[in-house]
C-alpha atoms as a PDB file:
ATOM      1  CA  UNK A   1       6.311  11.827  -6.228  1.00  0.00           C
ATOM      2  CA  UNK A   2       3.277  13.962  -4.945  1.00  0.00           C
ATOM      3  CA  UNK A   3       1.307  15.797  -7.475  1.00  0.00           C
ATOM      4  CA  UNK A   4       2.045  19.523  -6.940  1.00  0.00           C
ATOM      5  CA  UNK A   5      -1.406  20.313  -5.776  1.00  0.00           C
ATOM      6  CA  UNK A   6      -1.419  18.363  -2.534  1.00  0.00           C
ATOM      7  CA  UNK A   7       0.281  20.112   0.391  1.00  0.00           C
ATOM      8  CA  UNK A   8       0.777  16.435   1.974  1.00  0.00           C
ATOM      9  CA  UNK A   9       0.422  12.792   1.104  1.00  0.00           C
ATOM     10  CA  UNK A  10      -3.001  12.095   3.477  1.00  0.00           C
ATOM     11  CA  UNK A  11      -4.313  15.251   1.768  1.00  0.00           C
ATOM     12  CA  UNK A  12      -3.718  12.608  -1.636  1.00  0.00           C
ATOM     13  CA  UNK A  13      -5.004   9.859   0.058  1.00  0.00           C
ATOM     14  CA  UNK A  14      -8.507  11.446   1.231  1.00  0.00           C
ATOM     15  CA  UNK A  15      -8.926  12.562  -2.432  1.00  0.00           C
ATOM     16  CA  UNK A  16     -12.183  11.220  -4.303  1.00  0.00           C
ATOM     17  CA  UNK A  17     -13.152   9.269  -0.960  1.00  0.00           C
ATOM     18  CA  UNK A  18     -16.424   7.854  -2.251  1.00  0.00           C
ATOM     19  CA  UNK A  19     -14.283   5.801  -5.046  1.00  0.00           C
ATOM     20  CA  UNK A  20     -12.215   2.817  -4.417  1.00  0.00           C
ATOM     21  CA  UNK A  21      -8.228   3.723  -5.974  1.00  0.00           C
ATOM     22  CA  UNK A  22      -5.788   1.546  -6.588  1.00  0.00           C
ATOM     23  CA  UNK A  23      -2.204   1.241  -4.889  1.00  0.00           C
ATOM     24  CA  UNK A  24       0.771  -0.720  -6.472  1.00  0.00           C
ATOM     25  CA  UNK A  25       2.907  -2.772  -3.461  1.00  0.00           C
ATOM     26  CA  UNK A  26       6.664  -3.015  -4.556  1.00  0.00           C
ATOM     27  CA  UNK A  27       9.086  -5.483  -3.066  1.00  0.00           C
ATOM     28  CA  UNK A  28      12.236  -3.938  -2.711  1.00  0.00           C
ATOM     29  CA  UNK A  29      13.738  -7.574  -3.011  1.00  0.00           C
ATOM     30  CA  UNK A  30      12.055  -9.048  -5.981  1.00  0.00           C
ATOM     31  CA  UNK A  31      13.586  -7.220  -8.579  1.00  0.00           C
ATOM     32  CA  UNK A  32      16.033  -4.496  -9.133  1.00  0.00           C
ATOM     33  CA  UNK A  33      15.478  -0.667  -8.444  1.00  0.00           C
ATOM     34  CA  UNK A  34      15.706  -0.380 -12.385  1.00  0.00           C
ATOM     35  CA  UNK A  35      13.429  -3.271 -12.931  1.00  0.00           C
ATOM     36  CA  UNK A  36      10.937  -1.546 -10.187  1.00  0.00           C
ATOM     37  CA  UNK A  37      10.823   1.579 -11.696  1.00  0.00           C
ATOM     38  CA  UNK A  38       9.621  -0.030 -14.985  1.00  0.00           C
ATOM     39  CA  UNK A  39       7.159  -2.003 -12.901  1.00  0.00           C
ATOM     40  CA  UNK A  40       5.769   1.257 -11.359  1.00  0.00           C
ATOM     41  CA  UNK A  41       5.958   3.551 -14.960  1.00  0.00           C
ATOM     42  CA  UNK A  42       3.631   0.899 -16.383  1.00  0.00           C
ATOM     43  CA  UNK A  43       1.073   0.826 -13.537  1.00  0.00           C
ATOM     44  CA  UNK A  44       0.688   4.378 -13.699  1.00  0.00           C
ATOM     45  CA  UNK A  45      -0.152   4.236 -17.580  1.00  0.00           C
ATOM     46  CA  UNK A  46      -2.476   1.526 -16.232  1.00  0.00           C
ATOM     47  CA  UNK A  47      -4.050   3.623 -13.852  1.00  0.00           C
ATOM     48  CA  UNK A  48      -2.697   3.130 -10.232  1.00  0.00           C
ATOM     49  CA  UNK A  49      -2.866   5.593  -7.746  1.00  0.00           C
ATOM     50  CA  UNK A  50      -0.403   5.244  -4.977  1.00  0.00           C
ATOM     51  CA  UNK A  51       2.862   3.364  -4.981  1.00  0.00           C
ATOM     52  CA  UNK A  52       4.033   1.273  -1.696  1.00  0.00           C
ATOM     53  CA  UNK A  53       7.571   0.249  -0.878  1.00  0.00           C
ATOM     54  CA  UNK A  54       8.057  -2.467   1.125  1.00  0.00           C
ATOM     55  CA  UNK A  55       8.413  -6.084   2.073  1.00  0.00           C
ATOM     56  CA  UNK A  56       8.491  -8.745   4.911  1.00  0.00           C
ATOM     57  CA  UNK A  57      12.788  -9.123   4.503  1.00  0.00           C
ATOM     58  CA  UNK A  58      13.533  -5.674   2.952  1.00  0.00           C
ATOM     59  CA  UNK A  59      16.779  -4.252   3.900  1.00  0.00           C
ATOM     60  CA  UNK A  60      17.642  -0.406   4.091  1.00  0.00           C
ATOM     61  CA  UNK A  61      19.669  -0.415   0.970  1.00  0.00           C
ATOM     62  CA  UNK A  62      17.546  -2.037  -1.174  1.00  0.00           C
ATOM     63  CA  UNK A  63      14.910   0.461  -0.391  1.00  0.00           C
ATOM     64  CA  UNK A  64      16.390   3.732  -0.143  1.00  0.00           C
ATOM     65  CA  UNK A  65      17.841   2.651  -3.867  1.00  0.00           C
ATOM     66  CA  UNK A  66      14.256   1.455  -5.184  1.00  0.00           C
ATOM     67  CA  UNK A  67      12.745   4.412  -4.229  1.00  0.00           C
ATOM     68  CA  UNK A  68      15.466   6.713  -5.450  1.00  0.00           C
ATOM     69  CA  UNK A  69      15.386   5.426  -9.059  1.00  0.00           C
ATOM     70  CA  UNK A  70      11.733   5.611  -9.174  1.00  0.00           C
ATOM     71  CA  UNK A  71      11.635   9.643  -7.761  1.00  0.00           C
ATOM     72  CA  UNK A  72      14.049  10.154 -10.768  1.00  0.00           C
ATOM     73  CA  UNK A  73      11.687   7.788 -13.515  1.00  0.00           C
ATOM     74  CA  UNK A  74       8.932  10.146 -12.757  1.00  0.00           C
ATOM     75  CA  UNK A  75      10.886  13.827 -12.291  1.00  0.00           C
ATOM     76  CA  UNK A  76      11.883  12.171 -15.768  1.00  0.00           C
ATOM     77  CA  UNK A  77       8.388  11.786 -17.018  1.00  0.00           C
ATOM     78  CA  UNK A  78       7.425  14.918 -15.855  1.00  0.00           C
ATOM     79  CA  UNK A  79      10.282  16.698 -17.131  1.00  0.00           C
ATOM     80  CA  UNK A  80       9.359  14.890 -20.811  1.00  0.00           C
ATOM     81  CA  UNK A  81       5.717  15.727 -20.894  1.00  0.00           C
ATOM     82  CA  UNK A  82       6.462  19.009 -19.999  1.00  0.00           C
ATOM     83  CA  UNK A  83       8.535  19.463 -23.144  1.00  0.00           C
ATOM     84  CA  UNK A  84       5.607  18.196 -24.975  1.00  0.00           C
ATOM     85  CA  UNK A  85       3.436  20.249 -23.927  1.00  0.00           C
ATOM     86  CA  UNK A  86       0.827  17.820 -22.552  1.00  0.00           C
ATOM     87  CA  UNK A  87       1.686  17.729 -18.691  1.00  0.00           C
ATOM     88  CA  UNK A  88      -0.991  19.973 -17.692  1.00  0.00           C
ATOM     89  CA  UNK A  89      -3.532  17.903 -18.987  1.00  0.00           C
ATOM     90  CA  UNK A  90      -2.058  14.368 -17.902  1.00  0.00           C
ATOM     91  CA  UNK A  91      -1.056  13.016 -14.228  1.00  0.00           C
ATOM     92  CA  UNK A  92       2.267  11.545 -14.391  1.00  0.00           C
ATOM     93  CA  UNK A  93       3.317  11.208 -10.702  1.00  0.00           C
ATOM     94  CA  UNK A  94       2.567   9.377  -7.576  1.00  0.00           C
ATOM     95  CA  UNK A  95       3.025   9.693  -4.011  1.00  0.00           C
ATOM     96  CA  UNK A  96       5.267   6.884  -2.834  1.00  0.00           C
ATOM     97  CA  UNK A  97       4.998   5.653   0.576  1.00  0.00           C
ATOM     98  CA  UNK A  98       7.108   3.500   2.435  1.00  0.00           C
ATOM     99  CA  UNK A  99       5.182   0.033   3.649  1.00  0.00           C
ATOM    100  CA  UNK A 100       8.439  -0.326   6.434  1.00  0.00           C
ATOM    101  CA  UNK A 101       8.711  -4.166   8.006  1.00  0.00           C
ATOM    102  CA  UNK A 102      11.442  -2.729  10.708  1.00  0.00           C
ATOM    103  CA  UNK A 103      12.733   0.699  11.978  1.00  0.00           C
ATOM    104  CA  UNK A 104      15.762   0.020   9.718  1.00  0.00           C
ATOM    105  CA  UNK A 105      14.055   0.219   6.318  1.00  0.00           C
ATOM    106  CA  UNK A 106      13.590   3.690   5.586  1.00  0.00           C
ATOM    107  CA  UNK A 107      14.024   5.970   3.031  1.00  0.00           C
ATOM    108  CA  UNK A 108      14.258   9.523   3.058  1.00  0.00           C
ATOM    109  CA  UNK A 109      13.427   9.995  -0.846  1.00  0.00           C
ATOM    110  CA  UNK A 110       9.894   9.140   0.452  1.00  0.00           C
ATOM    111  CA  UNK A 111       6.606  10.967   0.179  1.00  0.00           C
ATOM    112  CA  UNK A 112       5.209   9.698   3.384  1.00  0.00           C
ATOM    113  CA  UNK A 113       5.677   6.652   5.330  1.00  0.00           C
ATOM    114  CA  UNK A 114       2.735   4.161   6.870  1.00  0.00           C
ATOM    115  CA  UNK A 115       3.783   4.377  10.938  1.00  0.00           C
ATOM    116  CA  UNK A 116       1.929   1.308  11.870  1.00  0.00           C
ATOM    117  CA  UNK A 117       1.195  -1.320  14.602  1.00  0.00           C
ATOM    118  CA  UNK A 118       0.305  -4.558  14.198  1.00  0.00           C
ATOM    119  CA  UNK A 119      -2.239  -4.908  15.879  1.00  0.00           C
ATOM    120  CA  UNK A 120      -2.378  -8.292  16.440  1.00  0.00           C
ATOM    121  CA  UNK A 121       1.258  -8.986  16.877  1.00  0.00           C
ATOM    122  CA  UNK A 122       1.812 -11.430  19.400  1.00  0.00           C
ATOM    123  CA  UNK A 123       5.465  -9.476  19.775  1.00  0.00           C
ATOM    124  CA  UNK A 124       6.012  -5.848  21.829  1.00  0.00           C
ATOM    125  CA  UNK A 125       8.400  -5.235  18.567  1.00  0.00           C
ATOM    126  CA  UNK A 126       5.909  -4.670  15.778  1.00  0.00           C
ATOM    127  CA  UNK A 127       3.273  -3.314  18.627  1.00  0.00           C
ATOM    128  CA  UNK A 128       5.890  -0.246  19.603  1.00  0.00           C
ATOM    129  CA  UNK A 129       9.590  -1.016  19.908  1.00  0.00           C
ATOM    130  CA  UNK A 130      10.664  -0.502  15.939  1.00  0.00           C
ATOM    131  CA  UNK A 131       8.274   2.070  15.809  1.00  0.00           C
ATOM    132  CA  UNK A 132      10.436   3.731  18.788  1.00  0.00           C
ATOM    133  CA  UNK A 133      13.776   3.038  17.105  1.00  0.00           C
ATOM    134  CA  UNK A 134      12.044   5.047  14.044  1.00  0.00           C
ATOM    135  CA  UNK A 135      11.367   8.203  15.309  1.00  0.00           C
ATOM    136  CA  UNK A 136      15.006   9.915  15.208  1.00  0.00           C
ATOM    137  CA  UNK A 137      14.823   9.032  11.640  1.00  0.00           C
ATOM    138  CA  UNK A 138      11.290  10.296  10.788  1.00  0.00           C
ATOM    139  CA  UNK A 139      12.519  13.402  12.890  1.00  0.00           C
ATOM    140  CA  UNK A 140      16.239  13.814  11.165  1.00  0.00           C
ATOM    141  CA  UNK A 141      14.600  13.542   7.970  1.00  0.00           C
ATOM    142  CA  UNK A 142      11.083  15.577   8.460  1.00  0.00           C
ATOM    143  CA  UNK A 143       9.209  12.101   7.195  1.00  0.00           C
ATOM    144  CA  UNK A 144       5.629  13.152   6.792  1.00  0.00           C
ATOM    145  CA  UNK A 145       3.805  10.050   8.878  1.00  0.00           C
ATOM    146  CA  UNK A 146       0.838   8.561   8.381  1.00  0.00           C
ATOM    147  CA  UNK A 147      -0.682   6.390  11.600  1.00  0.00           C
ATOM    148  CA  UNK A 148      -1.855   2.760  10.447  1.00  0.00           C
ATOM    149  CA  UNK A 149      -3.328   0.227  12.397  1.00  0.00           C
ATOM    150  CA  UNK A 150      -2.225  -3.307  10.646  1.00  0.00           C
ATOM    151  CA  UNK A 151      -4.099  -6.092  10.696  1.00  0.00           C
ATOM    152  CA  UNK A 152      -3.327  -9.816   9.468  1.00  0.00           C
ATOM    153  CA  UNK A 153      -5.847 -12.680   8.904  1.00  0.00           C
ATOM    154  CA  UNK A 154      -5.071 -16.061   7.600  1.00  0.00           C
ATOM    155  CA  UNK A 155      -3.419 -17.322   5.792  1.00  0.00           C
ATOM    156  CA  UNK A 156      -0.853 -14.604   6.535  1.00  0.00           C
ATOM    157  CA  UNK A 157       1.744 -16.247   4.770  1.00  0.00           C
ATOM    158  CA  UNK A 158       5.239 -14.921   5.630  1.00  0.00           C
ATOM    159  CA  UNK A 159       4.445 -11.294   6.906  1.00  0.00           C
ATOM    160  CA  UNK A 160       2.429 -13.050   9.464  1.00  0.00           C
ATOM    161  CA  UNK A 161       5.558 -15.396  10.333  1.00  0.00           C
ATOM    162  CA  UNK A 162       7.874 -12.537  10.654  1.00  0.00           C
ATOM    163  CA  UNK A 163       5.604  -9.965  12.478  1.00  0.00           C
ATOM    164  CA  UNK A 164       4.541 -13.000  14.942  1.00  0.00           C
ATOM    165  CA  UNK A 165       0.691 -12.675  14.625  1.00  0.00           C
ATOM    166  CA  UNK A 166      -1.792 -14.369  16.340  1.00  0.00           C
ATOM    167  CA  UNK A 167      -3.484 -14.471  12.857  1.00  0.00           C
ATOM    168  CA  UNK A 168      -7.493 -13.806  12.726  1.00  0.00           C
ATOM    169  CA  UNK A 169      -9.881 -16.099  10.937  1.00  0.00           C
ATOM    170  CA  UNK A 170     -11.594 -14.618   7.237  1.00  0.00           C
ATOM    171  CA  UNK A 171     -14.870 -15.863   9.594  1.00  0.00           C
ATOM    172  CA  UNK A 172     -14.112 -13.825  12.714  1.00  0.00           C
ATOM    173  CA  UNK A 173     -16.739 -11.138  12.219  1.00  0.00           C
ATOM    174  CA  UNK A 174     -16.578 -10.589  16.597  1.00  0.00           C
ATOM    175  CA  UNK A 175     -12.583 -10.630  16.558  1.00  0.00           C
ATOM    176  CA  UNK A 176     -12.711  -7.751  13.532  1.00  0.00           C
ATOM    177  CA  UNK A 177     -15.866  -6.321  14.748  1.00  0.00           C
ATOM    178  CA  UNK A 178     -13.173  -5.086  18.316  1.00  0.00           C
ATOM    179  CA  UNK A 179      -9.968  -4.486  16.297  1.00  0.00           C
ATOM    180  CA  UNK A 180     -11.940  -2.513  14.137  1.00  0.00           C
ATOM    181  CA  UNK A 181     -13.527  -0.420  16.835  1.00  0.00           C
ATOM    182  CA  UNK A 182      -9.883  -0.386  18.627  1.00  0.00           C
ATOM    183  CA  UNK A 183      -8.453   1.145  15.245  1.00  0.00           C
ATOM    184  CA  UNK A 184     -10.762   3.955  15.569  1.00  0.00           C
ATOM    185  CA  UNK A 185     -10.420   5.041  19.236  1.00  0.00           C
ATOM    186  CA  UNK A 186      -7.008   4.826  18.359  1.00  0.00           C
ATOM    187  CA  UNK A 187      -7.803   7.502  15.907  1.00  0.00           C
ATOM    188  CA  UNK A 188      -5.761   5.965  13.388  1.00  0.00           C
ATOM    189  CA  UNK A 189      -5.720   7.689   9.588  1.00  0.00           C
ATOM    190  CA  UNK A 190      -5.753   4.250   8.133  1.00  0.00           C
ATOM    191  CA  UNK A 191      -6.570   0.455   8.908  1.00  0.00           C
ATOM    192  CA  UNK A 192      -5.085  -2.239   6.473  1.00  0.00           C
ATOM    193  CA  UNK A 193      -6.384  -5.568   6.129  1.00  0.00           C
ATOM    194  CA  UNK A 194      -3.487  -7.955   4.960  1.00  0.00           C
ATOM    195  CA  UNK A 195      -4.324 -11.568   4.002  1.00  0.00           C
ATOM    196  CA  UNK A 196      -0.511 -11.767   2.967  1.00  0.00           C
ATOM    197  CA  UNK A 197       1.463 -11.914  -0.321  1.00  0.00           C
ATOM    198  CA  UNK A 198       0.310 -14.731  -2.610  1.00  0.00           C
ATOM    199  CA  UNK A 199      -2.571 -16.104  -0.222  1.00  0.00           C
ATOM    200  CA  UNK A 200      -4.858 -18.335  -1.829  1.00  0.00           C
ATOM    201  CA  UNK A 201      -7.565 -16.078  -1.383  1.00  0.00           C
ATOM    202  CA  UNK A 202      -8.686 -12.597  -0.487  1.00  0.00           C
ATOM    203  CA  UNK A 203     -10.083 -11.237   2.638  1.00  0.00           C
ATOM    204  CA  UNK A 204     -13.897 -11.652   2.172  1.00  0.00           C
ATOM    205  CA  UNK A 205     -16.377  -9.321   1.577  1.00  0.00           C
ATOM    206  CA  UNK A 206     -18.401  -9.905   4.991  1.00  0.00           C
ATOM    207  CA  UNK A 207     -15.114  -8.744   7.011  1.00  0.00           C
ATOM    208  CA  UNK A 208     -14.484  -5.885   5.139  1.00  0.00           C
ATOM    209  CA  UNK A 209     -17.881  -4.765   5.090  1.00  0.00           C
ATOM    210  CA  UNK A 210     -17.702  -4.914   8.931  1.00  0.00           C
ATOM    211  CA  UNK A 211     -14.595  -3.373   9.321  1.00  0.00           C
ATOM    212  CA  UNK A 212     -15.859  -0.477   7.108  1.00  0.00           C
ATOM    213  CA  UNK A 213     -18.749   0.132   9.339  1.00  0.00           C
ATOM    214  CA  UNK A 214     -16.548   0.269  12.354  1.00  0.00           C
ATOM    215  CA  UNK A 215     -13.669   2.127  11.655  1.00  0.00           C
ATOM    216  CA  UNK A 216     -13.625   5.812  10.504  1.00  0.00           C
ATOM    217  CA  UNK A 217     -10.577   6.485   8.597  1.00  0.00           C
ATOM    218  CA  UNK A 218      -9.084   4.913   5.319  1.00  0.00           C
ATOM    219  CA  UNK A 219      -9.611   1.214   4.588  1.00  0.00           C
ATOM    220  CA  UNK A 220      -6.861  -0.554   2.549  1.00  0.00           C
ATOM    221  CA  UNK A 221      -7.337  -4.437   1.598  1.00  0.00           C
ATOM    222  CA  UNK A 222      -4.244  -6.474   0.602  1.00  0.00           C
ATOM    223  CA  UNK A 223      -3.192 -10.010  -0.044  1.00  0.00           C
ATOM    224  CA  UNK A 224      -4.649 -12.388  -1.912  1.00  0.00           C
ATOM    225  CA  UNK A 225      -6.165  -9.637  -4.789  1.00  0.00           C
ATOM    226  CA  UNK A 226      -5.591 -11.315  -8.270  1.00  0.00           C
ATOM    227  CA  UNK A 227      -8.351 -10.989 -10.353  1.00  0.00           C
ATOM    228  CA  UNK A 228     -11.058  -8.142 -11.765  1.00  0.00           C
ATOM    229  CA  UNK A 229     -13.871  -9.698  -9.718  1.00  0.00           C
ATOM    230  CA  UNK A 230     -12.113 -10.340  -6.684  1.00  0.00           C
ATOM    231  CA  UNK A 231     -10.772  -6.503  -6.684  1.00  0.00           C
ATOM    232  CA  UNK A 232     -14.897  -5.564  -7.471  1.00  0.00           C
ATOM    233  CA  UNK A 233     -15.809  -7.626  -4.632  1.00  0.00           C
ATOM    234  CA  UNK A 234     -13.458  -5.715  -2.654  1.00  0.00           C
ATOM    235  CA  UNK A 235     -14.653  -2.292  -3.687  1.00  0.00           C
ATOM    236  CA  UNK A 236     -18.196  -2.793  -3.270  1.00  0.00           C
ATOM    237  CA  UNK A 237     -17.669  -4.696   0.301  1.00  0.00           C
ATOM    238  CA  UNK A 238     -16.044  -0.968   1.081  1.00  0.00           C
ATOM    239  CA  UNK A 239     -12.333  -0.472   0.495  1.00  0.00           C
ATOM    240  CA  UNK A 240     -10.954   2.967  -0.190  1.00  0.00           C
ATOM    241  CA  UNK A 241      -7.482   1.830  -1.038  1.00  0.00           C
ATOM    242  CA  UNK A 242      -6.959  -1.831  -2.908  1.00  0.00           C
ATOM    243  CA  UNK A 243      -3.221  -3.323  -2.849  1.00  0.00           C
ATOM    244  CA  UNK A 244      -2.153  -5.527  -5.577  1.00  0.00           C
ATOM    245  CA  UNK A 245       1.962  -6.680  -5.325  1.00  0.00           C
ATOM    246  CA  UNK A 246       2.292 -10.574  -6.419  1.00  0.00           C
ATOM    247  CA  UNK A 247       0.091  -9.481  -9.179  1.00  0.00           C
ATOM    248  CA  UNK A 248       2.697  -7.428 -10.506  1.00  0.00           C
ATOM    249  CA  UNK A 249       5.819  -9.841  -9.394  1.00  0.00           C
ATOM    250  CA  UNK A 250       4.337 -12.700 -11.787  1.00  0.00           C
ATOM    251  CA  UNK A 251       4.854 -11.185 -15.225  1.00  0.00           C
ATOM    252  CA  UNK A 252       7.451 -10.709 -17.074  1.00  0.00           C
ATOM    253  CA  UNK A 253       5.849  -9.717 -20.116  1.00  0.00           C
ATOM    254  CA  UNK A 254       5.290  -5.616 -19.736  1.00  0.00           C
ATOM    255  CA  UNK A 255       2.634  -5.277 -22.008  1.00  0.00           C
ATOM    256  CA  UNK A 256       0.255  -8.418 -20.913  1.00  0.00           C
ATOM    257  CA  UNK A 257       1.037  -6.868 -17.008  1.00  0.00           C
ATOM    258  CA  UNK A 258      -0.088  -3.428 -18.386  1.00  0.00           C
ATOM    259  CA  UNK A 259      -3.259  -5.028 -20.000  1.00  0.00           C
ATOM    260  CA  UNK A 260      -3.816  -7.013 -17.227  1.00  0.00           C
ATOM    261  CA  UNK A 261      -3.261  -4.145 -14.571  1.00  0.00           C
ATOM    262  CA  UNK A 262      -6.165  -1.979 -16.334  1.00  0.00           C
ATOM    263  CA  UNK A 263      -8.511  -4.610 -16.537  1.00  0.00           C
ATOM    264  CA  UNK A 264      -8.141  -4.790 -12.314  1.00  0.00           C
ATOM    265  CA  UNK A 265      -8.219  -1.018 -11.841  1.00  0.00           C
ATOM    266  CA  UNK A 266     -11.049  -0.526 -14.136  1.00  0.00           C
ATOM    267  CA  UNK A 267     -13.231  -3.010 -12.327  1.00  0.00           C
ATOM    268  CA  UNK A 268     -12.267  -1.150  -9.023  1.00  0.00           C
ATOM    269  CA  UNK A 269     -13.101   2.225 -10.317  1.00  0.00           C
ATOM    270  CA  UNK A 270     -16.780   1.230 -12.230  1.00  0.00           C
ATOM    271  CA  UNK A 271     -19.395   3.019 -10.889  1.00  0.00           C
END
């Protein structure tokens, strides 16, 4: 839900530019809508700023319900603290955006959606075909877009399967070094560095420190993310937007997520 100050989501997304924020990645098929939208209300007590929806095998249902329940958790919130009397003093909402794997995973309860390439899909289907079967959607529906240029290293883990990339190494400074510079005649808004859900390890510091240098617009860094240091490492190597999701998938206990949550987004946000 986008805080009533911001015309549009990018408007959100440029905010506070010098400091690394925090964006919560929800897999429409790892737990229920209703189980999502507690997932999401304790991440924003914890401090996250943005909330993706998406997934490598998300269907259309799945999301469009997801991201339904969670508009009406926060119109809820914000309803309650209103009543209270403390809403003007306290952020309650979000901007969801939809993190689409195919043309036929949209939502229309959306903020904004991510209308990326993969860059280094070895497949004309991620490059432009699903992002041609999207537009009459976007267009019905008056989707605010977002252009993203999508990038997967190793290990890639599934979303690399599925979007058929020919997967760069975490030591391929020259290989990032062109598909950062392509990103940015592209003039894309955003370029997201995706190591994959529940990789081993993060994308280094020395490749997104050279992507940073190279591309102009937004940097977001996903995959691999689990700890305080490794989100740091992250933020001081240049990221503008970090991406946690299989952080969030392996608790079930609320409060040690919650606790565990802040601890990430506070070492992202130090000075």
């Amino acid at each position: 839900m986008l805080p009533d100050q911001f015309e549009n989501t990018l408007d959100y997304l440029l905010l506070l530019n010098n400091t690394t924020k925090h964006a919560t990645l929800i897999d429409p098929e790892k737990q229920t809508p209703e189980e999502a939208a507690k997932i999401i209300q304790i991440a924003i007590e914890a401090g996250t700023d943005l909330i993706l929806i998406g997934g490598s095998t998300t269907n259309q249902n799945s999301v469009q319900e997801t991201v339904g329940i969670i508009q009406e958790t926060m119109e809820l919130q914000q309803w309650a603290a209103t009543q209270n009397g403390i809403f003007e003093n306290q952020s309650t909402t979000v901007p969801i955006i939809l993190f689409p794997n195919a043309s036929a995973t949209l939502s229309d309860k959306a903020d904004a959606l991510l209308f990326m390439t993969l860059l280094n899909s070895k497949s004309p289907k991620y490059l432009i075909k699903e992002q041609l079967n999207a537009t009459k959607f976007i267009f019905e529906n008056n989707i605010e877009t977002i252009s993203t240029g999508y990038l997967i290293f190793e290990p890639g883990m599934r979303v690399g399967e599925v979007g058929e990339a020919e997967l760069i190494k975490t030591s391929d400074i020259k290989t990032t070094t062109k598909y950062s510079r392509l990103a940015k005649y592209f003039n894309f808004k955003i370029l997201y560095l995706e190591a994959g859900s529940g990789a081993a390890k993060p994308i280094p510091k020395e490749i997104i420190s050279t992507t940073k240098k190279e591309f102009n617009g937004l940097l977001f860094v996903g995959g691999g993310i689990k700890t305080p240091q490794q989100a740091r490492n992250a933020s001081i190597a240049g990221a503008d937007w970090i991406v946690t999701g299989n952080l969030v998938e392996s608790f079930t206990d609320y409060k040690l997520l919650k606790s565990k949550l802040k601890e990430l987004i506070n070492a992202i946000k130090e000075p």
